[in-house]
PDB file of N, CA and C in Angstrom:
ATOM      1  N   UNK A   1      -8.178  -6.255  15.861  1.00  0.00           N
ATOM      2  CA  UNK A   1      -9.110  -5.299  15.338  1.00  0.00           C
ATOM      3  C   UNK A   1      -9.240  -5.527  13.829  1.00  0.00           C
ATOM      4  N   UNK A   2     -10.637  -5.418  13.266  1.00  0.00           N
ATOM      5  CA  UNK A   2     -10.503  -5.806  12.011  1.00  0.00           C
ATOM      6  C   UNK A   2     -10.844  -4.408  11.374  1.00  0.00           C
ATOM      7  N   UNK A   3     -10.122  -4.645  10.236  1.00  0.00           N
ATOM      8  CA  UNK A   3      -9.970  -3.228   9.543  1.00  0.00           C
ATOM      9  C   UNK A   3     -10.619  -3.516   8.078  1.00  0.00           C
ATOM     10  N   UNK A   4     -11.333  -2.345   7.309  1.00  0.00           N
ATOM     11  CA  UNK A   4     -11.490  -2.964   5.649  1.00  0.00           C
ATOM     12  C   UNK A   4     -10.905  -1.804   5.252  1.00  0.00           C
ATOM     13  N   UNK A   5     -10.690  -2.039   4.258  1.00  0.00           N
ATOM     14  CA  UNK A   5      -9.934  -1.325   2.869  1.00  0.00           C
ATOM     15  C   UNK A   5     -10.611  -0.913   1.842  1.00  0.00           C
ATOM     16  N   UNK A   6     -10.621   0.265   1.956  1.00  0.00           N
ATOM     17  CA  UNK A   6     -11.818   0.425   0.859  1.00  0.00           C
ATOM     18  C   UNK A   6     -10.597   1.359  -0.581  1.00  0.00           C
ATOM     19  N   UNK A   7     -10.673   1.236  -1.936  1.00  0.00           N
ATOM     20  CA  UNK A   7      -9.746   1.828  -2.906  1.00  0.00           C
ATOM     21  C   UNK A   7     -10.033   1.837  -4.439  1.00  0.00           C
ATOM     22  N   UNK A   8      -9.724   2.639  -5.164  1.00  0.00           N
ATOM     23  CA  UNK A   8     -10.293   2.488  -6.254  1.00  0.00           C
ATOM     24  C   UNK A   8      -8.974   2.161  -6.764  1.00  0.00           C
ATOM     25  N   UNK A   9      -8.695   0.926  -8.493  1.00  0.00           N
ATOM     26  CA  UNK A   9      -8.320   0.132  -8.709  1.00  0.00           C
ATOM     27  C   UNK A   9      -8.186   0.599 -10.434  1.00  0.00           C
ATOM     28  N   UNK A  10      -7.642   1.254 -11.357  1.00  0.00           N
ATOM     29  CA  UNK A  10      -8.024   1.770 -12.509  1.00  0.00           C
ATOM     30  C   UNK A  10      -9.237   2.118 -12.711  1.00  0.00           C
ATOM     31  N   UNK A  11     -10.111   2.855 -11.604  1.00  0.00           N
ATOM     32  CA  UNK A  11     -10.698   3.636 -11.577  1.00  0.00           C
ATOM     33  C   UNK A  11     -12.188   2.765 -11.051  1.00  0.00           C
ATOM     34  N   UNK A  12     -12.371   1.472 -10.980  1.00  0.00           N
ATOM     35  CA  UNK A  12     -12.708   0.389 -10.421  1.00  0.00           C
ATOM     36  C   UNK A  12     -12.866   0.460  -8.925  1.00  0.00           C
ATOM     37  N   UNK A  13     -14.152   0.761  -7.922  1.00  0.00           N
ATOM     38  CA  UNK A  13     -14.147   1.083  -6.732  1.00  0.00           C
ATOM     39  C   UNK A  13     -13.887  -0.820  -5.862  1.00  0.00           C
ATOM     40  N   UNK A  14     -13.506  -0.946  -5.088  1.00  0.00           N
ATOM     41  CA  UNK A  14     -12.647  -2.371  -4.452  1.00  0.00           C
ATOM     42  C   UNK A  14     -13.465  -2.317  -3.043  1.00  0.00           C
ATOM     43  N   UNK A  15     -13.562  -3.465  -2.315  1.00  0.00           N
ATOM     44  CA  UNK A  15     -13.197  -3.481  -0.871  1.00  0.00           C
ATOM     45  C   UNK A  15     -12.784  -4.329  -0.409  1.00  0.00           C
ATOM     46  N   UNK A  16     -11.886  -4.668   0.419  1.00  0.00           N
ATOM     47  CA  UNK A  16     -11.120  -5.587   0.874  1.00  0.00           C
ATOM     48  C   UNK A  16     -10.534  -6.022   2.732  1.00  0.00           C
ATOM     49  N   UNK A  17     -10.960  -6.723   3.339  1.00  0.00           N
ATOM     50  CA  UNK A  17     -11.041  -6.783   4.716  1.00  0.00           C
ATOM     51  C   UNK A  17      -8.975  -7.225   4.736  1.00  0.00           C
ATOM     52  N   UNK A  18      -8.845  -6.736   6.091  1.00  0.00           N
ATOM     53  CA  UNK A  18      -7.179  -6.189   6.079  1.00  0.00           C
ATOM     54  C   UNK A  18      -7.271  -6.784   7.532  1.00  0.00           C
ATOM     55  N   UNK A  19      -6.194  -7.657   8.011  1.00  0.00           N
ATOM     56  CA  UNK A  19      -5.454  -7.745   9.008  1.00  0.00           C
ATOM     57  C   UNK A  19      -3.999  -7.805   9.135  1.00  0.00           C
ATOM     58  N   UNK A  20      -3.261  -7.498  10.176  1.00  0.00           N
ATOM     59  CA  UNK A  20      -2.508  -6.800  10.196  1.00  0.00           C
ATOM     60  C   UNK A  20      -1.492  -8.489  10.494  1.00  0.00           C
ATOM     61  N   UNK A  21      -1.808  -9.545  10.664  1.00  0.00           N
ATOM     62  CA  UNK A  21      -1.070 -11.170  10.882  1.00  0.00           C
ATOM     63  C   UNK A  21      -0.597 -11.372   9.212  1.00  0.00           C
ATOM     64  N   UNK A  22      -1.039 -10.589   8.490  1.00  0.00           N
ATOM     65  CA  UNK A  22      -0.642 -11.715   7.515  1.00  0.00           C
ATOM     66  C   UNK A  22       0.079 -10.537   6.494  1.00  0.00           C
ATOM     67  N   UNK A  23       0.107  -9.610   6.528  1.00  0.00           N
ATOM     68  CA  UNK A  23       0.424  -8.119   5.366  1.00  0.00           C
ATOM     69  C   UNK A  23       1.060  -7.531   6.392  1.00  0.00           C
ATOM     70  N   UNK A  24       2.418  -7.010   6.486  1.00  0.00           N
ATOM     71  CA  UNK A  24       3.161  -5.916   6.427  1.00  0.00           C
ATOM     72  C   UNK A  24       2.553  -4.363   7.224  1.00  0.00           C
ATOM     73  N   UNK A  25       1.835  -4.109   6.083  1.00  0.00           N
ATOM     74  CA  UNK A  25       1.116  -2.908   5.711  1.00  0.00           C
ATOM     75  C   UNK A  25      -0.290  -2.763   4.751  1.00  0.00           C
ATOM     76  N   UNK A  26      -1.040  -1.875   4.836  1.00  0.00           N
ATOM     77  CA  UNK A  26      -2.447  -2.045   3.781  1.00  0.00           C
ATOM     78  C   UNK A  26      -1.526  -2.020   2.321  1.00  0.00           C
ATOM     79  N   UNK A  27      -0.678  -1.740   2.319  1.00  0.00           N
ATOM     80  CA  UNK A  27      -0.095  -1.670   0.692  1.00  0.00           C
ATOM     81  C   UNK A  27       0.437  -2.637   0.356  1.00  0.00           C
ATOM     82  N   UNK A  28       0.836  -3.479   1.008  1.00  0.00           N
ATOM     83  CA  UNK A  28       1.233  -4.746   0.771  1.00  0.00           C
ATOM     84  C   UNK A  28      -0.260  -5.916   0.595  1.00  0.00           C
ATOM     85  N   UNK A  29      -1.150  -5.727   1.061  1.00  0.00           N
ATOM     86  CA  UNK A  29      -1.927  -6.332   1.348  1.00  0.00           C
ATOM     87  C   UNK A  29      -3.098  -5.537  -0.204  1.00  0.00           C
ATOM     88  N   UNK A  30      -3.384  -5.049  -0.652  1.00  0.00           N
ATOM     89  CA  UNK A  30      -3.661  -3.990  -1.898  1.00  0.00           C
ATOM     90  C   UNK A  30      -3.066  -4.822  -3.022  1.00  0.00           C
ATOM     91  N   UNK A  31      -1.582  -4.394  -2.805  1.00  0.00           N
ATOM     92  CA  UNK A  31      -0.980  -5.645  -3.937  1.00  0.00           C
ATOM     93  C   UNK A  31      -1.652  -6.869  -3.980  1.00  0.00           C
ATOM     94  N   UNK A  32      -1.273  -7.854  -3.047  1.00  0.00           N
ATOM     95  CA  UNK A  32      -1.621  -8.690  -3.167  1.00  0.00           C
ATOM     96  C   UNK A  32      -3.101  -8.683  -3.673  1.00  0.00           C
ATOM     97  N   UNK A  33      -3.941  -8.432  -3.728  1.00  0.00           N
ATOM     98  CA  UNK A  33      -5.546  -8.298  -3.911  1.00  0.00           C
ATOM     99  C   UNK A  33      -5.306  -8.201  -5.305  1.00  0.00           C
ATOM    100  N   UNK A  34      -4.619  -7.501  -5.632  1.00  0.00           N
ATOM    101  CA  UNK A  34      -4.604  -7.072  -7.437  1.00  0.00           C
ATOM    102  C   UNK A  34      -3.592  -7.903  -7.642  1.00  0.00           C
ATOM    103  N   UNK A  35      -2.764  -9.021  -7.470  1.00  0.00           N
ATOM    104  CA  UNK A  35      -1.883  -9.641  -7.982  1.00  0.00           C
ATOM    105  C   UNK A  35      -0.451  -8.571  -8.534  1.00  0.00           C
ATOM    106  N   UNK A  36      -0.469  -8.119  -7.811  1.00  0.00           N
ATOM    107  CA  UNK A  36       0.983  -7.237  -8.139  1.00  0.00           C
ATOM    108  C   UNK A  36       2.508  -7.576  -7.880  1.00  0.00           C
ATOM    109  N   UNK A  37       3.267  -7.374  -8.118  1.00  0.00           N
ATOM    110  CA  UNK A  37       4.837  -7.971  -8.067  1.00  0.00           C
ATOM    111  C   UNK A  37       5.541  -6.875  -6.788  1.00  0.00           C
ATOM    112  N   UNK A  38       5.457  -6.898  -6.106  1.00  0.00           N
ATOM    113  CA  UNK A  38       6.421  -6.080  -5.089  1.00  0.00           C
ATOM    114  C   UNK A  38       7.500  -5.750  -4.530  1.00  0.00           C
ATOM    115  N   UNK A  39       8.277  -6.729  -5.502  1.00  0.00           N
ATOM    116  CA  UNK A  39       9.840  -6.889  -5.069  1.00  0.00           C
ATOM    117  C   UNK A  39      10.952  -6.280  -4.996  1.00  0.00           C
ATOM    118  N   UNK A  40      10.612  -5.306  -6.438  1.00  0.00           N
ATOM    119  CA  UNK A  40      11.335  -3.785  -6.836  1.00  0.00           C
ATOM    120  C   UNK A  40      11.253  -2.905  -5.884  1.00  0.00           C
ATOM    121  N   UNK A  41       9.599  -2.455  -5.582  1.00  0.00           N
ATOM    122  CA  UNK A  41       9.205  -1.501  -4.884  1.00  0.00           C
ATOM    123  C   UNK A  41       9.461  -1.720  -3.643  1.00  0.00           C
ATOM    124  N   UNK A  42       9.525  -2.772  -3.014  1.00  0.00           N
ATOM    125  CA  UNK A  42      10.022  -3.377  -1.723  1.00  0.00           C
ATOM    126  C   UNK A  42      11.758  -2.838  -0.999  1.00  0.00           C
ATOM    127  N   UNK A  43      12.391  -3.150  -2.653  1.00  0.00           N
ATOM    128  CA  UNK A  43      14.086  -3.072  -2.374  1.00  0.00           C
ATOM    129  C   UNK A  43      13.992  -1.422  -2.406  1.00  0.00           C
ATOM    130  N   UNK A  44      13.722  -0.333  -3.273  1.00  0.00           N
ATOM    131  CA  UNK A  44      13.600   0.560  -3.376  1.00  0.00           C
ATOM    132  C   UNK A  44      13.144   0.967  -2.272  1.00  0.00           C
ATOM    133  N   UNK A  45      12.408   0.833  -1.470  1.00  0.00           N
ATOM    134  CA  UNK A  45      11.860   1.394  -0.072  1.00  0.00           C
ATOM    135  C   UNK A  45      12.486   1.044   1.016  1.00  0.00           C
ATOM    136  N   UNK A  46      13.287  -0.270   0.978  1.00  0.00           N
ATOM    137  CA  UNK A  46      14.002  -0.070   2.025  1.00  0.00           C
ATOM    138  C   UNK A  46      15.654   0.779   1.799  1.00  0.00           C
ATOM    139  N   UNK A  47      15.795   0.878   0.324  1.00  0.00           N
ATOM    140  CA  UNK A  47      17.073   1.543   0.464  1.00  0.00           C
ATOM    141  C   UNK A  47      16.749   3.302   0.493  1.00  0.00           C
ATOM    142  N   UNK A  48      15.209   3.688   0.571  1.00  0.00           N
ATOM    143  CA  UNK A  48      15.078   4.820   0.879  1.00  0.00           C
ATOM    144  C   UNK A  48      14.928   5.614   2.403  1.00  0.00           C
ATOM    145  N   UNK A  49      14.669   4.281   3.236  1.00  0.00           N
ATOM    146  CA  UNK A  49      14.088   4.032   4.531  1.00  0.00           C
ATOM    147  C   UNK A  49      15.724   4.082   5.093  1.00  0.00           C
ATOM    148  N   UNK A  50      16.810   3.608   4.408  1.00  0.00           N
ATOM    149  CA  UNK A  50      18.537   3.453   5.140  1.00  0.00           C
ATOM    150  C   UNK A  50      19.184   4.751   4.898  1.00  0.00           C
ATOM    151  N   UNK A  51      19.149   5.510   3.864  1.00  0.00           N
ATOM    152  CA  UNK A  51      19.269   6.435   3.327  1.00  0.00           C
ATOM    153  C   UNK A  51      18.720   7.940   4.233  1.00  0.00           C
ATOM    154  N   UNK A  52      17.036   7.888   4.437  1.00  0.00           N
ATOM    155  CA  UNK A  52      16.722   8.758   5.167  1.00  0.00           C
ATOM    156  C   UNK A  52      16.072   8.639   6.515  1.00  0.00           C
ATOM    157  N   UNK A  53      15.957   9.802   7.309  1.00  0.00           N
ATOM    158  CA  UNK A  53      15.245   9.131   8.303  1.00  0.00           C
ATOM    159  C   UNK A  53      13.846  10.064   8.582  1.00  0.00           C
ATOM    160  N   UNK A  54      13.406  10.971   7.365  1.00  0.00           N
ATOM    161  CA  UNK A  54      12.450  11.639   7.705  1.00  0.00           C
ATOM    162  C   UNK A  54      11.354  10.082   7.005  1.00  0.00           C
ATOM    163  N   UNK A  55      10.180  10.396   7.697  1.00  0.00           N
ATOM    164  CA  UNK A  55       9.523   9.503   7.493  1.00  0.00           C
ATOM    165  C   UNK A  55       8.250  10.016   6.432  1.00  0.00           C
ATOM    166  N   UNK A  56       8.320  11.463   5.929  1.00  0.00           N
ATOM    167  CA  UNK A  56       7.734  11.738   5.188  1.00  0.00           C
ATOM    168  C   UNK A  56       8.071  11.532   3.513  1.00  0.00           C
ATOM    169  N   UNK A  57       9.331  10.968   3.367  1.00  0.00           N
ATOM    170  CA  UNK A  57       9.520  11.021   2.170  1.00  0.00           C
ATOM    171  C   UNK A  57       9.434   9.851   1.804  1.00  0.00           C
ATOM    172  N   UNK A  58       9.544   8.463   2.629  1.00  0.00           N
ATOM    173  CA  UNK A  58       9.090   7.019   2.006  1.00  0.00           C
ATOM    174  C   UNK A  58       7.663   7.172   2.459  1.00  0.00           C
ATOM    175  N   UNK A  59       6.918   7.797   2.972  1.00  0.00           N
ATOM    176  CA  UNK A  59       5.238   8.060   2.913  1.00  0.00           C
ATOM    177  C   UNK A  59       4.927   8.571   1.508  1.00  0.00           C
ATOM    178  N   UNK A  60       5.894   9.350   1.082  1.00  0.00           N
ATOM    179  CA  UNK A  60       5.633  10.012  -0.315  1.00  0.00           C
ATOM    180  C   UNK A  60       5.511   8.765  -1.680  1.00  0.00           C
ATOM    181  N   UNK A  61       6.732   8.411  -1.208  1.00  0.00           N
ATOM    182  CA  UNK A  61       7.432   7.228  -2.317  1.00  0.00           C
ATOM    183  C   UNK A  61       6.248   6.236  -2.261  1.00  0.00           C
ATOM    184  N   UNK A  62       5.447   5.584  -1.475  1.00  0.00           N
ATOM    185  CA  UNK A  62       4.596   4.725  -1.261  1.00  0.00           C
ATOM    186  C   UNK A  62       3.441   4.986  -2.172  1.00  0.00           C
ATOM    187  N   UNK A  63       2.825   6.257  -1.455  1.00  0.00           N
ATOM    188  CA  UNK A  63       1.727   7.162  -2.400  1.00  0.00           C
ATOM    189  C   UNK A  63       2.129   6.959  -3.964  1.00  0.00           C
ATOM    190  N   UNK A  64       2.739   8.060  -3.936  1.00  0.00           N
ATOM    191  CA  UNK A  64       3.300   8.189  -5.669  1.00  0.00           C
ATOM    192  C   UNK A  64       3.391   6.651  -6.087  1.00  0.00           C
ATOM    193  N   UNK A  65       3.925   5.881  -5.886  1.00  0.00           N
ATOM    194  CA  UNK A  65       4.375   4.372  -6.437  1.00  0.00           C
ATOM    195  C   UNK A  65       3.181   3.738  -6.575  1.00  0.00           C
ATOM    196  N   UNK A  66       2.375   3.657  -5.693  1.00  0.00           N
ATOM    197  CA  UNK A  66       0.700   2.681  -5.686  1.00  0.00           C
ATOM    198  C   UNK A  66      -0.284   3.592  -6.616  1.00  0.00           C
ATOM    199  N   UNK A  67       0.106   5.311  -6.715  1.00  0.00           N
ATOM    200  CA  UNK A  67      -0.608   5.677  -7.839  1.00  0.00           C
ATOM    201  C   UNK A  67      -0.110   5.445  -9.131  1.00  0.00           C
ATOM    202  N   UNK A  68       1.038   4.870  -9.350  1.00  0.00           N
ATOM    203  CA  UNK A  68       1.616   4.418 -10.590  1.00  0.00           C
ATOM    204  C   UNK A  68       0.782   3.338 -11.044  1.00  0.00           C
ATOM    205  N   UNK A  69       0.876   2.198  -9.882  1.00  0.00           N
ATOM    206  CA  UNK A  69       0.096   0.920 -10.172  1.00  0.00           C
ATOM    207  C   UNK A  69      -1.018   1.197 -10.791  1.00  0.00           C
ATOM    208  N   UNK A  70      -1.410   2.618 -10.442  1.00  0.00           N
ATOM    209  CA  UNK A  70      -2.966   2.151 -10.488  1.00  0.00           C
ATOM    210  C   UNK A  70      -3.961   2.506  -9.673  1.00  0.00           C
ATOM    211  N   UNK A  71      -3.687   2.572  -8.221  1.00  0.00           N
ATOM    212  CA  UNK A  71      -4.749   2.782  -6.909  1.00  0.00           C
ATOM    213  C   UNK A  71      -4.720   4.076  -6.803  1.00  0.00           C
ATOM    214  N   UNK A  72      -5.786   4.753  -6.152  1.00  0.00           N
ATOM    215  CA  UNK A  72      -6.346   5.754  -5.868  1.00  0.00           C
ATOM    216  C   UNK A  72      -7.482   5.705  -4.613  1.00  0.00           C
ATOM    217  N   UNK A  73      -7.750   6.726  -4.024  1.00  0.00           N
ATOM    218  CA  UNK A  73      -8.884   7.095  -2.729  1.00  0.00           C
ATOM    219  C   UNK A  73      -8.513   5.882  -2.077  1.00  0.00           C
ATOM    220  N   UNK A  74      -7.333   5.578  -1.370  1.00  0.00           N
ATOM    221  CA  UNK A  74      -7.416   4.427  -0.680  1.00  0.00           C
ATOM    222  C   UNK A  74      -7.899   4.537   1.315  1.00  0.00           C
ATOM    223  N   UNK A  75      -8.421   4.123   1.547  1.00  0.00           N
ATOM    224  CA  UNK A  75      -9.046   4.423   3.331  1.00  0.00           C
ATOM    225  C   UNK A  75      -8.842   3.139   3.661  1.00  0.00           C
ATOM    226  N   UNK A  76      -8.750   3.549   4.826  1.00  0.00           N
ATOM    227  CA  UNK A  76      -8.472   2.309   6.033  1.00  0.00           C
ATOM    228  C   UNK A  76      -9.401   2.654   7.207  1.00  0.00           C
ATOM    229  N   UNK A  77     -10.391   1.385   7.069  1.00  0.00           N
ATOM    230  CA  UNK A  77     -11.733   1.768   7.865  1.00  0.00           C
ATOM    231  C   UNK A  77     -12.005   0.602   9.047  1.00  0.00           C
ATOM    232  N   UNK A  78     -11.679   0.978  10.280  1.00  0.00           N
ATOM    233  CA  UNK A  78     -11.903   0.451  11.300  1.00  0.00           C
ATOM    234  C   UNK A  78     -13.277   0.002  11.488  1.00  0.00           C
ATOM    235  N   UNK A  79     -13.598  -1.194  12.193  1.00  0.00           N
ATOM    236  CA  UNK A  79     -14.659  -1.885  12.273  1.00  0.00           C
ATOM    237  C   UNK A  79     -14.860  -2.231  13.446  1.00  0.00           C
TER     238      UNK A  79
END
């Protein structure tokens, strides 16, 4: 199924076609589009993911962290 990505980027509206073979997740795949470093945020999420098991609070950590980068209004739009 092909999916696009639609997100604003320092305030910069984006779109970006997303499959799920080659990215993780749309946030991994976001990074990459903007050339971003993920390696921190990567280790940090999985030691939040061992740590807890509600799944709302590394949903949080994700959000908050990609609005640090930068991104905003991000959708994931089926095609």
């Amino acid at each position: 199924m092909a999916l696009r990505i639609e997100y604003r980027f320092d305030g910069e509206p984006k779109t970006i076609r997303f499959a799920n073979d080659k990215y993780h997740d749309h946030y991994e795949a976001l990074a990459a589009a903007e050339g971003i470093d993920l390696t921190q945020f990567l280790a940090m999420e999985k030691q939040i993911a061992s740590l807890t098991r509600d799944k709302k609070a590394l949903r949080d950590y994700r959000e908050n962290e990609f609005e640090r980068f930068g991104f905003s209004d991000i959708q994931v739009i089926r095609e």
